[in-house]
C-alpha atoms as a PDB file:
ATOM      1  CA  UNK A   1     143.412 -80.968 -35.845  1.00  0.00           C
ATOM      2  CA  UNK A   2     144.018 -83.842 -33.754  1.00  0.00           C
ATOM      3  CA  UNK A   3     146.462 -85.594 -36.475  1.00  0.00           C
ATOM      4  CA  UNK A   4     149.091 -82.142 -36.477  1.00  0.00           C
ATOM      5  CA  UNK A   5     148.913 -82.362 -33.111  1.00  0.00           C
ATOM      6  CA  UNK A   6     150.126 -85.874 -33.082  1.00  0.00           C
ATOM      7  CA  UNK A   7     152.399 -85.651 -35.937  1.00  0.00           C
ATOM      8  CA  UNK A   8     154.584 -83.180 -37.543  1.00  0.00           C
ATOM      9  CA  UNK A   9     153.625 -83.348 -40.852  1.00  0.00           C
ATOM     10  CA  UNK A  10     151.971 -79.691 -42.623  1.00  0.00           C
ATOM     11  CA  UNK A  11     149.838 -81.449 -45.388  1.00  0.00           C
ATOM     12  CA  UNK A  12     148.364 -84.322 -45.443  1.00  0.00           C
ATOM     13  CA  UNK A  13     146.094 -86.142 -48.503  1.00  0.00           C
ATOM     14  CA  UNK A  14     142.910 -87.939 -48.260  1.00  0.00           C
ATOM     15  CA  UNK A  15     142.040 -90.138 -50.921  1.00  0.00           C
ATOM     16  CA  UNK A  16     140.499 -93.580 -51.629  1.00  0.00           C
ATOM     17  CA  UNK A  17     141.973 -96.907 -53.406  1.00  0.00           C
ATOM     18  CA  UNK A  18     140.043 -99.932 -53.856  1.00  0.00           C
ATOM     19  CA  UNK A  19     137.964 -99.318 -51.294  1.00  0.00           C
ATOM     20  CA  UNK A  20     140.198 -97.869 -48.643  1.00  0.00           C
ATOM     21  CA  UNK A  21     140.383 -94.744 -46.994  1.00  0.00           C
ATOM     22  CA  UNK A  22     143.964 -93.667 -47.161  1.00  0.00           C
ATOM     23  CA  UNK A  23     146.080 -90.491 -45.720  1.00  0.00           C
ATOM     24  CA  UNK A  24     148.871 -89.922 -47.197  1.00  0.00           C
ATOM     25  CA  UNK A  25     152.003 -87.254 -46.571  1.00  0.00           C
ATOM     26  CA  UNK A  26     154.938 -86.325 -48.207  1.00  0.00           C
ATOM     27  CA  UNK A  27     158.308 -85.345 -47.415  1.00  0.00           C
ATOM     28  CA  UNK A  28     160.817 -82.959 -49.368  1.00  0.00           C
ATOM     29  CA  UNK A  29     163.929 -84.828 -50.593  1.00  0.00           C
ATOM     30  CA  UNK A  30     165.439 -81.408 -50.325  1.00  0.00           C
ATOM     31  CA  UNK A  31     164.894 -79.698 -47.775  1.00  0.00           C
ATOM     32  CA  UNK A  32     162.891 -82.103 -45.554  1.00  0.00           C
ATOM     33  CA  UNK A  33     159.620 -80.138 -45.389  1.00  0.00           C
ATOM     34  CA  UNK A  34     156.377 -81.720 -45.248  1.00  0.00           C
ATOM     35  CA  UNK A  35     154.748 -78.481 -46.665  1.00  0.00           C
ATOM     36  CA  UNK A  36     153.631 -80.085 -49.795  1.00  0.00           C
ATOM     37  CA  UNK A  37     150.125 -79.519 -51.658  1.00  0.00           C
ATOM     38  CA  UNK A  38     148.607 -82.095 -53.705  1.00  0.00           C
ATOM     39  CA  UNK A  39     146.593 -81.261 -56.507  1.00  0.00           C
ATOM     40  CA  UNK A  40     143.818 -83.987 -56.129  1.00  0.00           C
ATOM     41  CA  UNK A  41     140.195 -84.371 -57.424  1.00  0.00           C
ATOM     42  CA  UNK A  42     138.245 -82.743 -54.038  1.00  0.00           C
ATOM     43  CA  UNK A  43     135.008 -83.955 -55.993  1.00  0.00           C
ATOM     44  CA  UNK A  44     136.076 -87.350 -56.132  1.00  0.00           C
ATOM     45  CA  UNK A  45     132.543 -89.273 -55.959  1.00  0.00           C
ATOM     46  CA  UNK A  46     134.408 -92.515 -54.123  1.00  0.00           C
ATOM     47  CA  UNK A  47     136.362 -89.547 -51.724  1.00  0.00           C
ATOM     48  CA  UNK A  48     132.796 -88.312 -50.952  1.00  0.00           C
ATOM     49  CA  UNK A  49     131.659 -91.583 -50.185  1.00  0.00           C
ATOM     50  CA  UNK A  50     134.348 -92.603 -48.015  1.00  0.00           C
ATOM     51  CA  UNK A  51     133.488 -89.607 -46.386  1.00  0.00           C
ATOM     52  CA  UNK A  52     129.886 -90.061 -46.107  1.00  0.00           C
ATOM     53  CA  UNK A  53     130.584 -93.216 -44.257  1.00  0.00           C
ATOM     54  CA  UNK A  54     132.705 -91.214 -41.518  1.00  0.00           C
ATOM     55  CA  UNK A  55     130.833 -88.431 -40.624  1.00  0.00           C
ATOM     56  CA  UNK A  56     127.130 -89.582 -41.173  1.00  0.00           C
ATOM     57  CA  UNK A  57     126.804 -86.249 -43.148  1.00  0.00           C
ATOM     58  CA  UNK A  58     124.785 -85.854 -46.368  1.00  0.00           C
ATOM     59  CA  UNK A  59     126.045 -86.208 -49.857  1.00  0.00           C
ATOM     60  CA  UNK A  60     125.039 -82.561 -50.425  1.00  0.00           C
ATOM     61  CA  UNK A  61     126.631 -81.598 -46.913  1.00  0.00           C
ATOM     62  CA  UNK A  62     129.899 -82.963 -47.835  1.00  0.00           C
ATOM     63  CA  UNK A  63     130.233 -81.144 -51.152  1.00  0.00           C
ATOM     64  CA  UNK A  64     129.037 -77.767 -49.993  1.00  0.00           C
ATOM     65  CA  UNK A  65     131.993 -77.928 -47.457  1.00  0.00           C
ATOM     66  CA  UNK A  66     134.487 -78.916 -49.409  1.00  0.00           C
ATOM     67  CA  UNK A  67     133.611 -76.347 -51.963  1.00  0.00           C
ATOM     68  CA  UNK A  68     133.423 -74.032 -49.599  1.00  0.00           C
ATOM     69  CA  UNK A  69     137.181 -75.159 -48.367  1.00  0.00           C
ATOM     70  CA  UNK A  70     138.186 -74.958 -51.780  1.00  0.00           C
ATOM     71  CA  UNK A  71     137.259 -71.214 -51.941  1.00  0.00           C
ATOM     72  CA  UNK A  72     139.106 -70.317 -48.889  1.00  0.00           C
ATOM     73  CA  UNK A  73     141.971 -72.179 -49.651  1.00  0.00           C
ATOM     74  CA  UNK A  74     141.788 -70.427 -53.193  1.00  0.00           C
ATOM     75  CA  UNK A  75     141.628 -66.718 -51.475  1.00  0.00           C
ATOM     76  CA  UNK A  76     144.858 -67.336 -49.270  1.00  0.00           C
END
């Protein structure tokens, strides 16, 4: 991933607000790491769009991949 290669963050969120694509990161007040999971909507119909618009792919595309990053995600 081009974006861990240019920053040193382990997680990142995508999500849309008002129309904007947003990523987002986070940052331990602890103990500084960046290894933090968000628990967001991957189904998100205005997500999907957002990423309809960047990747040219199919509505149908888009969900079958994220499910099937969901699963693998789920199995580690």
């Amino acid at each position: 991933m081009q974006f861990r290669q240019q920053y040193p963050i382990d997680f990142i969120s995508l999500k849309t607000h008002e129309g904007r694509f947003l990523i987002d990161s986070a940052v331990c007040g602890i103990c500084k790491s960046t290894a933090i999971v968000y628990d967001i909507d991957l189904f998100d119909l205005d997500m999907i769009a957002e990423i309809q618009k960047l990747t040219g792919k199919s509505k149908e595309d888009i969900i079958i991949g994220l499910r099937q990053t969901s699963d693998m995600l789920k199995k580690n």
